[in-house]
C-alpha atoms as a PDB file:
ATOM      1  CA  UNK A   1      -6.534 -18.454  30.732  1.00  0.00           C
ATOM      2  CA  UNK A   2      -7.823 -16.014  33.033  1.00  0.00           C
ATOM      3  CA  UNK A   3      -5.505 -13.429  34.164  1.00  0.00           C
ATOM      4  CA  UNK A   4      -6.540 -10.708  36.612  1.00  0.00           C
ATOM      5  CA  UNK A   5     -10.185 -11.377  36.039  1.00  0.00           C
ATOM      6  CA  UNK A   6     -10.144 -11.151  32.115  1.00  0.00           C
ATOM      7  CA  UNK A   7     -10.953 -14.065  29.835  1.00  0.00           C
ATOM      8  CA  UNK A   8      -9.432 -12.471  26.914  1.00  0.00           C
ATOM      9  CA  UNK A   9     -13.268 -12.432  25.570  1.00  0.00           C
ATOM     10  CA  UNK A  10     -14.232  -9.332  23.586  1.00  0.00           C
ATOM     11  CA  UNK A  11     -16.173  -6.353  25.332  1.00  0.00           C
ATOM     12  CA  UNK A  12     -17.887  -3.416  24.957  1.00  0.00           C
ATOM     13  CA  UNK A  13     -18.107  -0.396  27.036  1.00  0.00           C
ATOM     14  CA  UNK A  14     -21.060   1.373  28.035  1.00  0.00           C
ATOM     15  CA  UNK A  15     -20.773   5.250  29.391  1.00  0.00           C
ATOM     16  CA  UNK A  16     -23.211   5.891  31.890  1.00  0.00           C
ATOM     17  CA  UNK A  17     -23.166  10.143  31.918  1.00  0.00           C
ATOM     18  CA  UNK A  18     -25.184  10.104  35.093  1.00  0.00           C
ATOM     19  CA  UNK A  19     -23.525   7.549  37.218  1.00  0.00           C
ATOM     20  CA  UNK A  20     -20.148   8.476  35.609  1.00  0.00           C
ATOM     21  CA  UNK A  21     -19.026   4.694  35.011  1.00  0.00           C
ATOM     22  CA  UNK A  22     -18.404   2.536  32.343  1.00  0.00           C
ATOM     23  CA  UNK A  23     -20.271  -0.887  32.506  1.00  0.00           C
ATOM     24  CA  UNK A  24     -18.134  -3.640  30.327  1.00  0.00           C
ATOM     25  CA  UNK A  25     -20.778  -6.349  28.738  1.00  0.00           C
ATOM     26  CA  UNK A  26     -19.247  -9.888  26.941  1.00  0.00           C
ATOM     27  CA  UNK A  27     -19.250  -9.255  23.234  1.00  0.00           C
ATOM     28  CA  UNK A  28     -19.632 -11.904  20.684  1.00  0.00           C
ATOM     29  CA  UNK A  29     -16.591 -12.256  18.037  1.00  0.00           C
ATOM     30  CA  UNK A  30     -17.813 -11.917  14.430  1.00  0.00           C
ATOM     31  CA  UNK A  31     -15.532 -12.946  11.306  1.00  0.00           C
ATOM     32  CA  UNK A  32     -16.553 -10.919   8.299  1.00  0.00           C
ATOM     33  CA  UNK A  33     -15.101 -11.319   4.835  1.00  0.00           C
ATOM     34  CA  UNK A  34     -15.339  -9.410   2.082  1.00  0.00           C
ATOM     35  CA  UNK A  35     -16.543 -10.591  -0.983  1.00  0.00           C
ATOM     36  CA  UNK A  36     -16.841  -8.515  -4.903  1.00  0.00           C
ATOM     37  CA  UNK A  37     -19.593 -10.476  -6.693  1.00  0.00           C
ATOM     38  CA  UNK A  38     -18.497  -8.673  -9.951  1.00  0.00           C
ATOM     39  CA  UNK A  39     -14.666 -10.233  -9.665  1.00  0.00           C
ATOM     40  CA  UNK A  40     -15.802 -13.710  -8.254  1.00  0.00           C
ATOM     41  CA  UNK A  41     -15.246 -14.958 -11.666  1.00  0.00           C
ATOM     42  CA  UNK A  42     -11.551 -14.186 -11.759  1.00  0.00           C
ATOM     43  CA  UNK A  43      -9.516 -17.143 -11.285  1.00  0.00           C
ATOM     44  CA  UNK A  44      -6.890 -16.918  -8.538  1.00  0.00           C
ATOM     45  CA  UNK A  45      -4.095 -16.894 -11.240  1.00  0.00           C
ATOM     46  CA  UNK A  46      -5.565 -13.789 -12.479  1.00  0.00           C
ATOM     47  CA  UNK A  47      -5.781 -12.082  -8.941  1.00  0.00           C
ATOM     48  CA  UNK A  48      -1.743 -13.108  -8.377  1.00  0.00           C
ATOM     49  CA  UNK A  49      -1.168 -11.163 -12.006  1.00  0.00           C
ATOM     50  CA  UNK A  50      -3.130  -8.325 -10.627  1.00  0.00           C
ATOM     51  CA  UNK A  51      -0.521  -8.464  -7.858  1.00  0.00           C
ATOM     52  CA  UNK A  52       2.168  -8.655 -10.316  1.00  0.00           C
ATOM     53  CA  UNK A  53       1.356  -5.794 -12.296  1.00  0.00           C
ATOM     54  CA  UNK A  54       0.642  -3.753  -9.488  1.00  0.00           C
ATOM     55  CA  UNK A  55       4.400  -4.337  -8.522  1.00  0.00           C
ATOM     56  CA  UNK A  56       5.446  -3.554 -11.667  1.00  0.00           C
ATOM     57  CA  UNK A  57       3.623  -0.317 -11.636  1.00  0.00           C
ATOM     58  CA  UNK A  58       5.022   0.450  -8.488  1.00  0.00           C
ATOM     59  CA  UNK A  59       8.964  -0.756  -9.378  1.00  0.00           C
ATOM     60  CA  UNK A  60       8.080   1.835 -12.662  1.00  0.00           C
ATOM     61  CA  UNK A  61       6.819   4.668 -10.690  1.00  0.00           C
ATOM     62  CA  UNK A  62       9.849   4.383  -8.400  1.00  0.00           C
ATOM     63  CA  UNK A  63      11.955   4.572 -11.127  1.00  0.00           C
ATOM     64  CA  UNK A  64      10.690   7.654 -12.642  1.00  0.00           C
ATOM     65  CA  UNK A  65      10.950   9.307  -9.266  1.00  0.00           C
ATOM     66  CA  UNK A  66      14.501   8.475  -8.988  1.00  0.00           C
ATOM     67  CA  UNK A  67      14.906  10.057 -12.267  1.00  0.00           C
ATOM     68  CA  UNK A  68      12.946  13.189 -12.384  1.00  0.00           C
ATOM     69  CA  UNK A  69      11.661  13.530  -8.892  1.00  0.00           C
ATOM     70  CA  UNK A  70      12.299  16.443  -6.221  1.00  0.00           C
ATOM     71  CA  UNK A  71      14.349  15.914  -2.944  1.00  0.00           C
ATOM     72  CA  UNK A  72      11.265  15.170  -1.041  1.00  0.00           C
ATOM     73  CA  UNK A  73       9.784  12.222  -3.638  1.00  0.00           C
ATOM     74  CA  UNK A  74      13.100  10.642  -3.435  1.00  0.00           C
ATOM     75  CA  UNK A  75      13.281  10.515   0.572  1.00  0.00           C
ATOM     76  CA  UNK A  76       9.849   9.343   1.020  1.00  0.00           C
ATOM     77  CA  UNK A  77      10.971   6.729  -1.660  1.00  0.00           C
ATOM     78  CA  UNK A  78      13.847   5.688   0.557  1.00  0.00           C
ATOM     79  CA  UNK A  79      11.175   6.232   3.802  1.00  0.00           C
ATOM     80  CA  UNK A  80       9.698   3.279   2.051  1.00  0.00           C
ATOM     81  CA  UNK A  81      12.344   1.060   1.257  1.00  0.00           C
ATOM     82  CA  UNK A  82      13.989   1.362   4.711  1.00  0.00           C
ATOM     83  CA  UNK A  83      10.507   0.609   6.440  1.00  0.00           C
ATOM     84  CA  UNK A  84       9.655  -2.609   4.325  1.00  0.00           C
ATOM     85  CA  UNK A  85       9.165  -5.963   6.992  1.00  0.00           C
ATOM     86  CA  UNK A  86      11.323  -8.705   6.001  1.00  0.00           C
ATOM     87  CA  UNK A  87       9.026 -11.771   6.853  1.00  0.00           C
ATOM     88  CA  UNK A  88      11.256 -14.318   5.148  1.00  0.00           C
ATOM     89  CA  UNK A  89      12.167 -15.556   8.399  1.00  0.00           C
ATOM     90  CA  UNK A  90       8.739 -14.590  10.324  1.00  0.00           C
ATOM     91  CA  UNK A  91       7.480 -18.528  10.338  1.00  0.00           C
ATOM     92  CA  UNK A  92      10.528 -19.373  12.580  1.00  0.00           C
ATOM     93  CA  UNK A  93      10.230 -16.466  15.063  1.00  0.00           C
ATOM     94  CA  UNK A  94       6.790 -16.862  15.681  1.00  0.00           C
ATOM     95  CA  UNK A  95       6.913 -20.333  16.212  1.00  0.00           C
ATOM     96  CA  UNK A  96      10.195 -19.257  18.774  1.00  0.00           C
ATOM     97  CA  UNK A  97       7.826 -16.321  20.407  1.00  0.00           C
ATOM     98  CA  UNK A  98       4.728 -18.761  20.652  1.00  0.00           C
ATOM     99  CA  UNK A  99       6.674 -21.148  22.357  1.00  0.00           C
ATOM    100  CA  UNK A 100       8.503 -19.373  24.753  1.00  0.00           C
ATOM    101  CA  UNK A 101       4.654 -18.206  25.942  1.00  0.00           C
ATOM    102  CA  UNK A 102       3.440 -21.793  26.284  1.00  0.00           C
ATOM    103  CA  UNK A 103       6.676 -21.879  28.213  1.00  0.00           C
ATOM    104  CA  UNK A 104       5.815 -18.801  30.543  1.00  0.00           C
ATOM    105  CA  UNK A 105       2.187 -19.721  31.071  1.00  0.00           C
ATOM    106  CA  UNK A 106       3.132 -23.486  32.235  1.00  0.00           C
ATOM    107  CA  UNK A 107       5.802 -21.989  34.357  1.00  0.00           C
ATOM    108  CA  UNK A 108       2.635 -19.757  35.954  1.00  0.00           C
ATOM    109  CA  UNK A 109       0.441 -22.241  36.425  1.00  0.00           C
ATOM    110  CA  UNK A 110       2.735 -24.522  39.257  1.00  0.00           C
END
């Protein structure tokens, strides 16, 4: 899909102080991921505990906030709640956005 002369391939700019230009050069895409040899031997139930307690700190803290906290701790506590993403329904919205673009690029191409 090549739109206005981009392949949607990664690139890198180069600033040329003399010449005053950029010069764009094709980039190769590297996947990195990150990796803790000293918790590889945690089991994935263990990790989604982890998670759980973490929560559970969190739901704690909040509620000593909202019990002895100033003005400004309980806003930013509401900050939070009001900007959490629902992404219950995310699955069925991106499948709608994705194929309303297949959609839009067929429609292009003819």
């Amino acid at each position: 899909r090549e739109t206005r002369g981009y392949t949607g391939d990664y690139l890198i700019g180069a600033y040329d102080k003399e010449k005053k230009q950029v010069t764009f050069r094709v980039a190769p895409l590297f996947t990195l991921n990150r990796s803790v040899k000293s918790l590889a031997h945690l089991s994935a139930s263990a990790t989604e505990h982890g998670a759980q307690d973490n929560m559970d700190y969190t739901r704690a803290r909040r509620d000593l906030g909202e019990a002895f906290g100033n003005k400004k701790q309980k806003q930013a506590a509401r900050n939070l709640d009001r900007m959490k993403v629902n992404t219950e329904n995310m699955d069925g919205i991106l499948e709608h956005v994705a194929s309303g673009i297949d959609v839009s690029a067929s429609d292009r191409k003819s």
